[in-house]
N, C-alpha and C. Protein backbone atom coordinates (compact mmCIF):
# COMPACT_ATOMS: atom_id res chain seq x y z
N UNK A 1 -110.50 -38.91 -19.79
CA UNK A 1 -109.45 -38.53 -20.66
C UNK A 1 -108.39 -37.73 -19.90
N UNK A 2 -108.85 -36.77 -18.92
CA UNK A 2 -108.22 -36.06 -18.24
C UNK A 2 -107.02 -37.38 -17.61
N UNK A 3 -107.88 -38.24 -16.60
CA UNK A 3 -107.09 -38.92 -15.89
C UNK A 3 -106.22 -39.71 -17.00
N UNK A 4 -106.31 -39.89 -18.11
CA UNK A 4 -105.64 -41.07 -18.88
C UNK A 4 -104.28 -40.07 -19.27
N UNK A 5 -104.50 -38.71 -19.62
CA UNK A 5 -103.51 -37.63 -19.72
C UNK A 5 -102.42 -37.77 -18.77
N UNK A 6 -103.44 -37.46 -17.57
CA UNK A 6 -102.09 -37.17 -16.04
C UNK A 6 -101.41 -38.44 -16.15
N UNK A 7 -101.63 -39.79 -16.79
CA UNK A 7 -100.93 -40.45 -16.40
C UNK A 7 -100.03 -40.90 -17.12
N UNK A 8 -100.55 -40.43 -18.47
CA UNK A 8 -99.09 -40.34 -19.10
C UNK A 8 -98.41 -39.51 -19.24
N UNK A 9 -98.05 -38.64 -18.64
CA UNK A 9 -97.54 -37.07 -18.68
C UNK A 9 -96.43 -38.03 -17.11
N UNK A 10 -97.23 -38.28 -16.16
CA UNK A 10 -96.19 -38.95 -15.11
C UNK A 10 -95.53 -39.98 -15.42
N UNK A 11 -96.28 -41.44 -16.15
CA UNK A 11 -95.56 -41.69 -16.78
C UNK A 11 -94.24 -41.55 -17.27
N UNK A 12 -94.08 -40.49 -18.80
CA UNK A 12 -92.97 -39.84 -19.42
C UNK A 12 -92.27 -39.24 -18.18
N UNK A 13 -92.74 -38.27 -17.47
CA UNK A 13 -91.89 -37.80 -16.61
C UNK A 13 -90.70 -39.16 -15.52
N UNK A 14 -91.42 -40.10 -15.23
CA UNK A 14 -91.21 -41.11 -14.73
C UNK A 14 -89.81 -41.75 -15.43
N UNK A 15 -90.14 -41.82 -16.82
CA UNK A 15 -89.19 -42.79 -17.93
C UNK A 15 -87.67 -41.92 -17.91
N UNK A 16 -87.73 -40.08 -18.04
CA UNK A 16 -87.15 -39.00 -17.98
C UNK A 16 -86.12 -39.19 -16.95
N UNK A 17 -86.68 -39.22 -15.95
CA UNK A 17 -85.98 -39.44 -14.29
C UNK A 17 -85.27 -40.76 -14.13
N UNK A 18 -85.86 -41.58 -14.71
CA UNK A 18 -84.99 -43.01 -14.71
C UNK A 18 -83.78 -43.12 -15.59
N UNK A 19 -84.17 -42.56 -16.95
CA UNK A 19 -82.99 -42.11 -17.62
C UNK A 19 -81.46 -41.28 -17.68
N UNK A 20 -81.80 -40.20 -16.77
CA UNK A 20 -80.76 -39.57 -15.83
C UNK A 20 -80.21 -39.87 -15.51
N UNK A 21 -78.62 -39.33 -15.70
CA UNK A 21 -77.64 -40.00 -14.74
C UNK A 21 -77.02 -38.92 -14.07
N UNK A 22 -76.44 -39.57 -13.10
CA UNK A 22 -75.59 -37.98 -12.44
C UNK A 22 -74.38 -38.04 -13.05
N UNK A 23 -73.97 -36.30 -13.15
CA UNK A 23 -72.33 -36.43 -13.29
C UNK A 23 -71.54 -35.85 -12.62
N UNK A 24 -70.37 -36.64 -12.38
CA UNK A 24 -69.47 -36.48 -11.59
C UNK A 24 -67.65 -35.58 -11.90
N UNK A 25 -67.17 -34.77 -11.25
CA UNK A 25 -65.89 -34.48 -11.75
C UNK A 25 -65.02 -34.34 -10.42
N UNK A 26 -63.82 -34.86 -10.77
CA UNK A 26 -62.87 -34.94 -9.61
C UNK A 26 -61.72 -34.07 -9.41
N UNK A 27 -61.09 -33.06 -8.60
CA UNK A 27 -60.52 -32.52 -8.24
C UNK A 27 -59.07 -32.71 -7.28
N UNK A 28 -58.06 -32.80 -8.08
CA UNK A 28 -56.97 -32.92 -7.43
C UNK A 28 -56.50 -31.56 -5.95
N UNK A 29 -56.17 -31.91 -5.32
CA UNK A 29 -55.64 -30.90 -4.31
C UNK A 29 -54.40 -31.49 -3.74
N UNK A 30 -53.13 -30.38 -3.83
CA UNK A 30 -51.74 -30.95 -3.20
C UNK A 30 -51.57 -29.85 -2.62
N UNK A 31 -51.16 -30.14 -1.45
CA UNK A 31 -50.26 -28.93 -0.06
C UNK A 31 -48.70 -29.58 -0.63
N UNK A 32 -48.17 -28.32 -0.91
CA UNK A 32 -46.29 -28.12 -1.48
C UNK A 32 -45.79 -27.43 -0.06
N UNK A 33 -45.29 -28.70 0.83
CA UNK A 33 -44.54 -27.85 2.04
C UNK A 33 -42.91 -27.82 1.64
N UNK A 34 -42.40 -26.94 2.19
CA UNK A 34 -40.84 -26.64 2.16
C UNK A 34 -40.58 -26.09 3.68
N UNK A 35 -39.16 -26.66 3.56
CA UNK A 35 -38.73 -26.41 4.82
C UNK A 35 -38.40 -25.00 5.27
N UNK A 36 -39.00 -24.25 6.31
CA UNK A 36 -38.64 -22.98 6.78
C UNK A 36 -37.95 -23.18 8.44
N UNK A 37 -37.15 -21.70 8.54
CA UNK A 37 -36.15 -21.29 9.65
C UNK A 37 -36.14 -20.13 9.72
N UNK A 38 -36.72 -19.39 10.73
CA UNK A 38 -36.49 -17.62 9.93
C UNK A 38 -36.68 -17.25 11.45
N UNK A 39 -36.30 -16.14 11.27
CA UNK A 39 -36.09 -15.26 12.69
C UNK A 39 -37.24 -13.85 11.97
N UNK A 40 -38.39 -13.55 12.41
CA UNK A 40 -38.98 -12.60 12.43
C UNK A 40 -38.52 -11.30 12.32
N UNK A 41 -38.73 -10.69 10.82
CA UNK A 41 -37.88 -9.65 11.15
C UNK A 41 -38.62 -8.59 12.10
N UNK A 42 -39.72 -8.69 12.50
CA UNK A 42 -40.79 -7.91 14.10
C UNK A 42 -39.74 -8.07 15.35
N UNK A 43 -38.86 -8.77 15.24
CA UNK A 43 -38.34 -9.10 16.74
C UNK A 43 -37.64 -8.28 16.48
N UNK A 44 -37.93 -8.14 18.28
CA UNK A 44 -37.36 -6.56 19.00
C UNK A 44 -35.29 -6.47 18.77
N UNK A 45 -35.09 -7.56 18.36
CA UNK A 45 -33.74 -7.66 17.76
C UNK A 45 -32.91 -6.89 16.81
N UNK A 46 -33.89 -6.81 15.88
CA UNK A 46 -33.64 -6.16 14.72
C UNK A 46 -32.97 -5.11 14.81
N UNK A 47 -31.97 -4.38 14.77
CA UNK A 47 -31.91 -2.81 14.78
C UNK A 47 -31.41 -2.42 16.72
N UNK A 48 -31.87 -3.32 17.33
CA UNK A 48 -31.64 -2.79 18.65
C UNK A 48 -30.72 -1.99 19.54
N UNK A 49 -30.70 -1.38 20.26
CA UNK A 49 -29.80 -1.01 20.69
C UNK A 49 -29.77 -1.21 22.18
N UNK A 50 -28.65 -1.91 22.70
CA UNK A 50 -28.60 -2.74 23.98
C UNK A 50 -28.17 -1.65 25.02
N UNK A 51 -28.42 -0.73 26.34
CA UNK A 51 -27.53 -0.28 26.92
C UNK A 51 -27.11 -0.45 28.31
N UNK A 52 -25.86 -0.40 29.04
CA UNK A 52 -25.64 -0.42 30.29
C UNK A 52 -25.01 1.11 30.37
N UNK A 53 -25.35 1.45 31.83
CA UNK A 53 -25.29 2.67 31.95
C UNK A 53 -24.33 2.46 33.37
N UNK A 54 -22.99 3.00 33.52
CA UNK A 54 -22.75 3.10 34.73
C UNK A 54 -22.08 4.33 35.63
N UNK A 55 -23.16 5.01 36.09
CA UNK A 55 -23.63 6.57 36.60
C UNK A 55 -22.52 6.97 37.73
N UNK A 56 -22.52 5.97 38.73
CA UNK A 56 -22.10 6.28 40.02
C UNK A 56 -21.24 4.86 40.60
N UNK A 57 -20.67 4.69 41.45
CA UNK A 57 -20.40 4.26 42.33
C UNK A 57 -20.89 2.50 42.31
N UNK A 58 -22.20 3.50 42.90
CA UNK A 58 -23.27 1.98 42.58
C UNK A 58 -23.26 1.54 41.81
N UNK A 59 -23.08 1.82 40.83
CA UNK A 59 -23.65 0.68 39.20
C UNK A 59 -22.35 -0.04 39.47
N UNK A 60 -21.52 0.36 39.65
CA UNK A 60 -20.23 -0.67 39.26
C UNK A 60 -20.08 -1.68 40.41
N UNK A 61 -20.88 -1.70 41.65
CA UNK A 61 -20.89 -2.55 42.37
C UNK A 61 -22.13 -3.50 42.52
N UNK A 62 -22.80 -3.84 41.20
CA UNK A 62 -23.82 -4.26 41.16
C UNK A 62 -24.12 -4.58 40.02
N UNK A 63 -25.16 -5.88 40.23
CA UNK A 63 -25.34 -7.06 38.73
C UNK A 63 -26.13 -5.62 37.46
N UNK A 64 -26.14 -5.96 36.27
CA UNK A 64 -26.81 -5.10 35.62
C UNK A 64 -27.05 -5.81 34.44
N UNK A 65 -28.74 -5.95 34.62
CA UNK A 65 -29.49 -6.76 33.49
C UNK A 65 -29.91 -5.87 32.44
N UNK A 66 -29.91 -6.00 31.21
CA UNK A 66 -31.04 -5.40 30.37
C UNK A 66 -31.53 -6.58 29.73
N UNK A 67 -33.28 -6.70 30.15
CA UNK A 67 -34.15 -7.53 29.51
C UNK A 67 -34.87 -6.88 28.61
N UNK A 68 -34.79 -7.79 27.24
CA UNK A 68 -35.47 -7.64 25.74
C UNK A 68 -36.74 -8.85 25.47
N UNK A 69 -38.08 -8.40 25.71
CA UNK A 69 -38.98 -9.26 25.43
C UNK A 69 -39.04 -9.60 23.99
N UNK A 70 -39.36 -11.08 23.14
CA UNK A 70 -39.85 -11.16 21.75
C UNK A 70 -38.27 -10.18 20.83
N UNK A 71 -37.41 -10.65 21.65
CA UNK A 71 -35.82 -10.38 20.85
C UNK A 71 -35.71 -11.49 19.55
N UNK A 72 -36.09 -12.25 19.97
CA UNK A 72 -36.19 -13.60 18.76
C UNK A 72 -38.02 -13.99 18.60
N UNK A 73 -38.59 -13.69 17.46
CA UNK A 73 -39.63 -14.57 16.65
C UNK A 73 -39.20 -15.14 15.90
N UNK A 74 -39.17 -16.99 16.70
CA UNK A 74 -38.44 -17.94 15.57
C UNK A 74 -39.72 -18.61 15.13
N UNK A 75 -39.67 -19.26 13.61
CA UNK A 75 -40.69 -19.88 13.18
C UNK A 75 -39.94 -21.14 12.14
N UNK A 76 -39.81 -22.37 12.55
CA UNK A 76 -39.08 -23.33 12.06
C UNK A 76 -39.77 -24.70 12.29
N UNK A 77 -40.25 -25.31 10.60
CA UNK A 77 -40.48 -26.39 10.61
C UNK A 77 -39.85 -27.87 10.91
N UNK A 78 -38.70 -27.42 11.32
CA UNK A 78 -37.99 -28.39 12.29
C UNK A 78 -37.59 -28.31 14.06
N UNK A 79 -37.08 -29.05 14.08
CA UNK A 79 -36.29 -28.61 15.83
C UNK A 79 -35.24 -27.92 15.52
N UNK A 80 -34.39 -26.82 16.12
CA UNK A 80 -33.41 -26.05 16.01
C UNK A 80 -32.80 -25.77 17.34
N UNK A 81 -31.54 -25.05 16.87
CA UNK A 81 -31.21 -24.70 17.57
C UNK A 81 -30.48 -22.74 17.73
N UNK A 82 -30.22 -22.43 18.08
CA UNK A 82 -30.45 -20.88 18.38
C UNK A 82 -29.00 -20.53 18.28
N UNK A 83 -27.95 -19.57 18.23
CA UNK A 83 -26.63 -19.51 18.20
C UNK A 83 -26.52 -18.00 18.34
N UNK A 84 -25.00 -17.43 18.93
CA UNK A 84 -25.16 -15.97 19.13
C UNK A 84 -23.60 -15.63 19.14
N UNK A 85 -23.67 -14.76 18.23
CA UNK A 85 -22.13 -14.52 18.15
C UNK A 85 -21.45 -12.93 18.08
N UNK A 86 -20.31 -12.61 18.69
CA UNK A 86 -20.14 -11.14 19.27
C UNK A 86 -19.42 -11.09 17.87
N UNK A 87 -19.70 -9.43 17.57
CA UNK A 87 -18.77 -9.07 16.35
C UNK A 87 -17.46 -8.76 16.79
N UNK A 88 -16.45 -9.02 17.52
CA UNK A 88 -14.98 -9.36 18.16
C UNK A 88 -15.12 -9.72 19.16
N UNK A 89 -13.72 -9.59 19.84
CA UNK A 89 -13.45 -9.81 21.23
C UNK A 89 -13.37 -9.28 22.10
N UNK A 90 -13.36 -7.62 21.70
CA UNK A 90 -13.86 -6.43 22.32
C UNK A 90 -15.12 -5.44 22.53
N UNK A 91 -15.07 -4.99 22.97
CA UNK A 91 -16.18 -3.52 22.64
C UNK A 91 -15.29 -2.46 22.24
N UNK A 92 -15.31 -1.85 21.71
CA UNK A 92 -14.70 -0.71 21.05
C UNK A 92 -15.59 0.70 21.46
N UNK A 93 -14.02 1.23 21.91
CA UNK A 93 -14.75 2.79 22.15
C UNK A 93 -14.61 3.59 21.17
N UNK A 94 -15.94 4.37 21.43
CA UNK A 94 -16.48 5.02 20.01
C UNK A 94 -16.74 6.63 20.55
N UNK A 95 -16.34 6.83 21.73
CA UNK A 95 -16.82 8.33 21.88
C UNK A 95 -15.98 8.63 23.49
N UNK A 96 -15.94 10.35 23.44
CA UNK A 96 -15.18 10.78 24.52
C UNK A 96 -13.43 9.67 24.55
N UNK A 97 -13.28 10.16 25.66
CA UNK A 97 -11.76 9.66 26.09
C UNK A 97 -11.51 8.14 25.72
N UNK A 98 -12.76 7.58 25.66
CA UNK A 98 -12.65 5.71 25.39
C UNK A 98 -12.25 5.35 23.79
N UNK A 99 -12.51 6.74 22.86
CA UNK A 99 -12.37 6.45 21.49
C UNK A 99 -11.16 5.65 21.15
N UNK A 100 -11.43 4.45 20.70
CA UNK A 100 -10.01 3.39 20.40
C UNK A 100 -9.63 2.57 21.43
N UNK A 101 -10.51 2.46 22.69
CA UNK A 101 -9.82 1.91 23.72
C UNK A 101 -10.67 0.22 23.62
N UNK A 102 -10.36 -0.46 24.49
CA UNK A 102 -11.18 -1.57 24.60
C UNK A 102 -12.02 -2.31 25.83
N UNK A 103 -12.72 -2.73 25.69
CA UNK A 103 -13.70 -3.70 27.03
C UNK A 103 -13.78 -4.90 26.66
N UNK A 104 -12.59 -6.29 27.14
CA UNK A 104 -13.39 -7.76 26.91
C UNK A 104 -14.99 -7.75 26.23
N UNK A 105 -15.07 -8.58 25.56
CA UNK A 105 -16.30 -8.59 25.63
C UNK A 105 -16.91 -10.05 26.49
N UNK A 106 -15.94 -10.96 26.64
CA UNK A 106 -16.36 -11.58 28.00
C UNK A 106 -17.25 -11.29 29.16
N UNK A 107 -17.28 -9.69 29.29
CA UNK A 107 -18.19 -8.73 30.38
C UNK A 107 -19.58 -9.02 30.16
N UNK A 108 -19.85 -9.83 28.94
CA UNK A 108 -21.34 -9.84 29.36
C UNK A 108 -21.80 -11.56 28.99
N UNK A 109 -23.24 -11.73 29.61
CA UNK A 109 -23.32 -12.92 29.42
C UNK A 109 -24.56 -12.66 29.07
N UNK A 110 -25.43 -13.99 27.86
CA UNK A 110 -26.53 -13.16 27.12
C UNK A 110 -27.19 -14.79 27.81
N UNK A 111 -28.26 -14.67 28.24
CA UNK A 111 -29.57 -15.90 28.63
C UNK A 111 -30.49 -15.75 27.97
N UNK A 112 -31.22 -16.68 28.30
CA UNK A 112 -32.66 -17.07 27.88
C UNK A 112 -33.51 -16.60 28.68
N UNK A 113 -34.27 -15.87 28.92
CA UNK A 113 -35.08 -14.87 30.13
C UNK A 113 -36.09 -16.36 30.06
N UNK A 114 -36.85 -16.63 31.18
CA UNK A 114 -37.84 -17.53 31.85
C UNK A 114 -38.77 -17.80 31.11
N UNK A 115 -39.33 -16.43 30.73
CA UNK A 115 -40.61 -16.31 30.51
C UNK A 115 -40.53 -16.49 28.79
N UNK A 116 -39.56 -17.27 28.06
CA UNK A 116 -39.70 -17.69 27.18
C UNK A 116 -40.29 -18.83 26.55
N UNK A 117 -41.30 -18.87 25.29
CA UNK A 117 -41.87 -19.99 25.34
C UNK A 117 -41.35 -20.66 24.20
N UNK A 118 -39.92 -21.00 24.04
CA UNK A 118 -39.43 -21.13 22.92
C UNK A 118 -39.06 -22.98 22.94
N UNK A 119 -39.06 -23.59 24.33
CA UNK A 119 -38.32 -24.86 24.71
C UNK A 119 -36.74 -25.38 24.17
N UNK A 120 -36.88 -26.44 24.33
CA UNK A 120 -35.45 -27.27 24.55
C UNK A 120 -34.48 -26.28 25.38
N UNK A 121 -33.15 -26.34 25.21
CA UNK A 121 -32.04 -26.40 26.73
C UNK A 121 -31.33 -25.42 26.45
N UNK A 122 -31.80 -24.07 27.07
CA UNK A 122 -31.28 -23.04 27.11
C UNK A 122 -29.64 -23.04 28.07
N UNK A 123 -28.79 -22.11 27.36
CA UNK A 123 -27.72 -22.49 28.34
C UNK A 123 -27.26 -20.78 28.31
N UNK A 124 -26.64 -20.32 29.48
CA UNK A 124 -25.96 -18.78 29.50
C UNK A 124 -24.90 -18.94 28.34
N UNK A 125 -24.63 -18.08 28.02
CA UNK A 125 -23.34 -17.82 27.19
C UNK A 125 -22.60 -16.35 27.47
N UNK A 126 -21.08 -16.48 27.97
CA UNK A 126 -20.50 -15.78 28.09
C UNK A 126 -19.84 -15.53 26.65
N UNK A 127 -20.00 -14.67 26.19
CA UNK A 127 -19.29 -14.25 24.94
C UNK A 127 -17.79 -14.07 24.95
N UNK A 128 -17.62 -14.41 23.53
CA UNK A 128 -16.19 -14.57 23.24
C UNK A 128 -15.84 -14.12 21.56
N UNK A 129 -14.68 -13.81 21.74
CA UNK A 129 -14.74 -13.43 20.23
C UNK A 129 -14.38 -14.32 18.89
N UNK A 130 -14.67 -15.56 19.74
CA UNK A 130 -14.19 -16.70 18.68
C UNK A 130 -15.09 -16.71 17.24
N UNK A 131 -14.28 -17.19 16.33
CA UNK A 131 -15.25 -17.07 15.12
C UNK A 131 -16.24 -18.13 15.11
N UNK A 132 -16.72 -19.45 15.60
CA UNK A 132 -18.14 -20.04 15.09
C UNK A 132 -18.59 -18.98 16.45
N UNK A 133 -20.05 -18.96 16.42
CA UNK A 133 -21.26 -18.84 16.71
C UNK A 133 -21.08 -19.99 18.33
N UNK A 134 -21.47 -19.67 19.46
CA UNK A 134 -21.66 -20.24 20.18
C UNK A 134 -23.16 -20.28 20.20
N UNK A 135 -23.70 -21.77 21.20
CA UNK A 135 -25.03 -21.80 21.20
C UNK A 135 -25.74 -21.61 22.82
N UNK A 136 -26.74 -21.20 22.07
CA UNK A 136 -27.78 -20.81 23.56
C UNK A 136 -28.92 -21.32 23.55
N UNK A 137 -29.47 -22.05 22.36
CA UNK A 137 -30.67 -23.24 23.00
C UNK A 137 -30.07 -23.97 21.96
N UNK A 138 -30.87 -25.32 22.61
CA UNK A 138 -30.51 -26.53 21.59
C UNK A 138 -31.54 -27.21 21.44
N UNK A 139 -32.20 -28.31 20.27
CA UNK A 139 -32.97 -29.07 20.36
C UNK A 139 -34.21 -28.08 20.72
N UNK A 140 -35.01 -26.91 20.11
CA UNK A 140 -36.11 -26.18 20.61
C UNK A 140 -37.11 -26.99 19.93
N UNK A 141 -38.18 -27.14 19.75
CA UNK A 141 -39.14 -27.68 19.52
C UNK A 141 -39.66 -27.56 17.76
N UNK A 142 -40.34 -27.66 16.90
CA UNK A 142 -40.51 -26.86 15.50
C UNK A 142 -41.90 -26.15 16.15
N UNK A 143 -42.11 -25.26 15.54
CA UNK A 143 -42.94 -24.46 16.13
C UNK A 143 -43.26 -22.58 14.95
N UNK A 144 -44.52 -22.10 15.20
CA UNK A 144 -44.38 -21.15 14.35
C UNK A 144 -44.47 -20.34 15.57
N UNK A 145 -43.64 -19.29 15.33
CA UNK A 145 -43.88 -17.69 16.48
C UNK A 145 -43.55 -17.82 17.39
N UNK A 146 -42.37 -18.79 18.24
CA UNK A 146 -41.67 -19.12 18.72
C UNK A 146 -41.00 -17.95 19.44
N UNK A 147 -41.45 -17.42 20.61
CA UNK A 147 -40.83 -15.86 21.62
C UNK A 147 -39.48 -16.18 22.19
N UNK A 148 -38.78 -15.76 22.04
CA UNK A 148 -37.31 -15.96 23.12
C UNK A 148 -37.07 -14.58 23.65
N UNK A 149 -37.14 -14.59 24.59
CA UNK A 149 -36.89 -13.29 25.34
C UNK A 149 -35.38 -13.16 26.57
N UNK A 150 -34.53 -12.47 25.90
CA UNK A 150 -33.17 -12.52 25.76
C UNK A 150 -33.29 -11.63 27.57
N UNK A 151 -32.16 -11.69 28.25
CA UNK A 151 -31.56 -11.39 29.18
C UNK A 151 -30.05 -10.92 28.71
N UNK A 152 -29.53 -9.55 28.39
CA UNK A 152 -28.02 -8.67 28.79
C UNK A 152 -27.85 -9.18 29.88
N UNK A 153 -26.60 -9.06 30.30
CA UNK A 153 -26.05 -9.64 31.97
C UNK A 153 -24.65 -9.13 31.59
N UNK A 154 -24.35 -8.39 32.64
CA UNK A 154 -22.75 -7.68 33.37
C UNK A 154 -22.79 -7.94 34.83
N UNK A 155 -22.66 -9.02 35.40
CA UNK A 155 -22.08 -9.31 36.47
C UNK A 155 -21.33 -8.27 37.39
N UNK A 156 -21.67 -7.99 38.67
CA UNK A 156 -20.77 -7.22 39.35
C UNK A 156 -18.98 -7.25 39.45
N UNK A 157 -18.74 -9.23 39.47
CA UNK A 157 -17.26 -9.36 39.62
C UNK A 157 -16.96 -8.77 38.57
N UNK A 158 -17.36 -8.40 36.84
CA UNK A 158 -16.71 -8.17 35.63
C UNK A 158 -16.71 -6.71 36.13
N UNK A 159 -17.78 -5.86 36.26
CA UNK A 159 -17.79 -4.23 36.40
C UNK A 159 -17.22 -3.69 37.18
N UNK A 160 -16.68 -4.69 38.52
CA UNK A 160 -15.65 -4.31 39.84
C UNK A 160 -14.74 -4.43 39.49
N UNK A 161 -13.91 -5.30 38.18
CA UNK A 161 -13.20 -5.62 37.71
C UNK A 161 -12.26 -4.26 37.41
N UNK A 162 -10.36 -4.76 37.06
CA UNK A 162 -10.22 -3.72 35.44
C UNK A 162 -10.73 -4.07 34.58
N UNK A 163 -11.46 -4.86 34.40
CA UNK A 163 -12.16 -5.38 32.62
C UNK A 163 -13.12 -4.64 32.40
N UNK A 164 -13.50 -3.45 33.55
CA UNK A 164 -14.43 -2.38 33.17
C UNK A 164 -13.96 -1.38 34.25
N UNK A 165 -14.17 -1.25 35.64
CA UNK A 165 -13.65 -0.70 36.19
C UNK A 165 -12.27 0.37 35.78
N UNK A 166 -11.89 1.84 35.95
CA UNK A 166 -10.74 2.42 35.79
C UNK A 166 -10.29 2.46 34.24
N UNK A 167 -11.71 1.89 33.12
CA UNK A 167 -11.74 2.13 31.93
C UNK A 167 -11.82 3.89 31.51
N UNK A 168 -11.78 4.48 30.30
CA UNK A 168 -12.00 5.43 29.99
C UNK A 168 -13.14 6.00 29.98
N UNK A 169 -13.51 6.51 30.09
CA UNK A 169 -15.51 7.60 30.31
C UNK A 169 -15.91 7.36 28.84
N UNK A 170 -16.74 6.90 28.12
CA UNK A 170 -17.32 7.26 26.87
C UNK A 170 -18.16 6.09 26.45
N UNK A 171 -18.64 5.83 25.40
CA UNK A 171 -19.31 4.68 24.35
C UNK A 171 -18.56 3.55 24.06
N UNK A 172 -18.78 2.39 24.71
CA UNK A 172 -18.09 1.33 23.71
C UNK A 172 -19.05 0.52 23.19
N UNK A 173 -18.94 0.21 22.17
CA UNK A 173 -20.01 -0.65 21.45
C UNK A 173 -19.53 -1.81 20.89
N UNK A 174 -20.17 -2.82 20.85
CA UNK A 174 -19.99 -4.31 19.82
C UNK A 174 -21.36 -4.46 18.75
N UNK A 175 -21.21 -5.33 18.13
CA UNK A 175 -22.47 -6.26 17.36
C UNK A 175 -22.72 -7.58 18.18
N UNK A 176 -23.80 -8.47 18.37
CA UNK A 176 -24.31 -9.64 18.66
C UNK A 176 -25.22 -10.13 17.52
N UNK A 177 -24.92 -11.04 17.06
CA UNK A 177 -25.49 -11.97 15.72
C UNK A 177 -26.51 -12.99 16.39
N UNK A 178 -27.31 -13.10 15.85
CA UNK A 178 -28.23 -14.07 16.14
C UNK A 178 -28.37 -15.46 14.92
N UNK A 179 -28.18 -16.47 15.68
CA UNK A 179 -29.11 -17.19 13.77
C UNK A 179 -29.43 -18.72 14.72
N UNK A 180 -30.33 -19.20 13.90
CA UNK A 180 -31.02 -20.18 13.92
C UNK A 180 -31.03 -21.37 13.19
N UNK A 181 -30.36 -22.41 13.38
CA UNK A 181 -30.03 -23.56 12.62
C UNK A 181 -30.98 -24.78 13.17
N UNK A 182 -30.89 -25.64 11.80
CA UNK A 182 -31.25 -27.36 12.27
C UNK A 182 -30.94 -27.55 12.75
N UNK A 183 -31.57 -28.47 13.51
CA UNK A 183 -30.85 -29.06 15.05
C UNK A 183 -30.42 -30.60 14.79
């Protein structure tokens, strides 16, 4: 009786299990991309303050770089291109005897430092005070966190120059704009 039990107990259990069905539910999932271009506001750009210093003698007979590492964190889901534009055509003096006076701003030329890992075709740019935006890379790659690490440049011929040379003693200052477009 025992055995006639177990076997219908497996049995039923048997009929139970065959009867079962599995169930199933399905889950939609969508990635919503949009197009981004942004310049990091972390880059050493932000707020910066650029300086050339010329002390003696020497400085004015000699190249004078100021290098800015991670000046640009670009992050752009396309290829772009990079653009840089002086706030006039001068530098304006802002302190001591130079107050109101002027410096081309031609005097400086802004690069792409080497050790940038930003790609496509970096080019120097001598600044000018024209109103578009001149460009300094073109065609860069799309890429997120994108480093450009900027190179200041005053050339000795400009600082031997009068275009700096036999200027007034004090502060002259400009703005430099940065922006980042489709390429």
């Amino acid at each position: 009786m025992k055995k006639q039990l177990l076997i219908g107990a497996l049995s039923f259990v048997a009929i139970l299990l065959a009867n079962t069905s599995v169930k199933a539910q399905t889950a939609n999932v969508t990635i919503n991309l949009s197009d981004v271009i942004s310049i990091d506001p972390s880059s050493t750009a932000a707020g910066a303050n650029i300086g050339f210093s010329y002390p003696n003698e020497a400085a004015y007979r000699a190249d004078q770089t100021v290098s800015q590492n991670d000046h640009l964190i670009i992050t752009s889901t396309k290829a772009f291109d990079v653009k840089v534009k002086a706030g006039g055509e001068n530098f304006i003096g802002t302190s001591g005897d130079a107050t109101g006076k002027t410096i081309p701003i031609s005097v400086l030329t802004i690069k792409v430092n080497g050790s940038s890992d930003v790609g496509g075709t970096a080019s120097e740019v001598v600044l000018t005070g024209a109103t578009e935006p001149q460009t300094l890379i073109t065609n860069a790659p799309l890429g997120s966190l994108k480093l450009v690490d900027i190179d200041y440049f005053i050339p000795k011929e400009r600082s031997s120059s009068d275009d700096i040379l036999g200027k007034a003693a004090g502060d002259y200052k400009q703005t430099v704009t940065y922006s980042v477009v489709n390429h």
